[in-house]
Structure formats: structure tokens, C-alpha cells
Protein backbone atom coordinates (compact mmCIF):
# COMPACT_ATOMS: atom_id res chain seq x y z
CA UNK A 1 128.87 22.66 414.32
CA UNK A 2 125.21 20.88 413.93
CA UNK A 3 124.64 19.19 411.32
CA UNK A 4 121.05 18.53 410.59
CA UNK A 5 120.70 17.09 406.96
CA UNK A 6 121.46 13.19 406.58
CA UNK A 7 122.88 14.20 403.24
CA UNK A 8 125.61 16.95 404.71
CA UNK A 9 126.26 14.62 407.09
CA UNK A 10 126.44 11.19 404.46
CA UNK A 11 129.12 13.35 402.33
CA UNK A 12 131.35 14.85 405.71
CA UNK A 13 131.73 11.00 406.31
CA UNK A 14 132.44 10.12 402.83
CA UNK A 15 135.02 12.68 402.87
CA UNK A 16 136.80 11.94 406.06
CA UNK A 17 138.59 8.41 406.52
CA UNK A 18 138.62 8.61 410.40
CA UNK A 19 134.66 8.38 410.33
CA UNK A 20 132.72 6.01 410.19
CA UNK A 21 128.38 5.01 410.65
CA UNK A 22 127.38 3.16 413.27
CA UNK A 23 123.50 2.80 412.92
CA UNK A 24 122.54 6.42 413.10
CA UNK A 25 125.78 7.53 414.99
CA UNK A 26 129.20 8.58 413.72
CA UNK A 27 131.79 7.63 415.26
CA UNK A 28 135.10 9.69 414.85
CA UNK A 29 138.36 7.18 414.93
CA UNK A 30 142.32 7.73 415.71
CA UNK A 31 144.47 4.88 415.87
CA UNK A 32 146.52 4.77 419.32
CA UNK A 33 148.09 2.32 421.72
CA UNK A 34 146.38 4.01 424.50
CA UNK A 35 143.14 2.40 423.03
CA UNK A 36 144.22 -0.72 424.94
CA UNK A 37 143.26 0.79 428.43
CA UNK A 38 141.51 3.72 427.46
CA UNK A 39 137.44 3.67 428.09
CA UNK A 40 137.26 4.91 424.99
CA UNK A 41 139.28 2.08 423.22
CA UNK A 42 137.54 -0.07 420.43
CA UNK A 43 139.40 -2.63 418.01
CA UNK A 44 138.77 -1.78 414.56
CA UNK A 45 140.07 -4.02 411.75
CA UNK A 46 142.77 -5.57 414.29
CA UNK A 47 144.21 -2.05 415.09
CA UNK A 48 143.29 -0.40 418.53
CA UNK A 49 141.93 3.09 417.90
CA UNK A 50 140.03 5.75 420.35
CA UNK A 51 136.55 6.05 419.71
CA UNK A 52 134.26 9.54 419.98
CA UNK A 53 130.74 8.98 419.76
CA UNK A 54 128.08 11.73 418.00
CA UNK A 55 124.77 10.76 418.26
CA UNK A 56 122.30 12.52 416.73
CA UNK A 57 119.89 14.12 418.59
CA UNK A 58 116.67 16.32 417.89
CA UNK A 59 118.92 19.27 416.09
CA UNK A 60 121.04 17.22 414.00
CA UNK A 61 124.64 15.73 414.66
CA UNK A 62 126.96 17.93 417.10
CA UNK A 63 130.49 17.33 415.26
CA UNK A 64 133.71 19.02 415.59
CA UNK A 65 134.06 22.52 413.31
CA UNK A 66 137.38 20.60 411.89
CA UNK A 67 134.72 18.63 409.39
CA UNK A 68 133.07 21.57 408.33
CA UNK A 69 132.21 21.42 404.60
């Protein structure tokens, strides 16, 4: 699903507790040991989680159809 409007996108994060900004980025979060040696592993608030990156590009944000409004 693209999402091109920083305000659908502002309230799909709001709504969701497993996503999160990172400058212009969201970044989807799910808390799992196999963070530790995963690639995709990032410590957030002491917990290891795995990480999934959308950047947004010239369309909009790319996210999963799961966070459609």
C-alpha cells in the first residue's frame, strides 16, 4: 500500500505501537531474541527487537496492507 500524505501516514503511526519515526522513515518494530544476531537487530529501550525500514521515496511510503486505515 503507498502512502503518500504525511498526514495518513502521521495517524497509521499514531495508531500502531510497533511503529515508530525515524527522521523521515518508519520503522516497523517486533520484539525478538533473534534481534541479537539478526542484521536486522536494533536495541530499543533495552529490549532487542527486529527492525524493517520504509523509506519514503518519490510516491509516498511503501508499507505493509496490514496498516491500512
Amino acid at each position: 500500500m503507498i502512502v503518500n500524505s504525511l498526514e495518513v501516514m502521521e495517524r497509521i503511526v499514531a495508531k500502531n505501537y510497533n511503529l515508530i519515526w525515524d527522521g523521515w522513515t518508519v520503522v516497523e518494530t517486533k520484539h525478538s531474541d533473534l534481534a541479537r544476531t539478526s542484521p536486522s537487530g536494533v536495541r530499543i529501550k533495552n529490549k532487542w527487537c527486529l527492525a524493517k525500514y520504509f523509506v519514503p521515496d518519490r510516491n509516498g511510503w511503501d508499507i505493509p496492507n496490514k496498516y491500512k486505515e
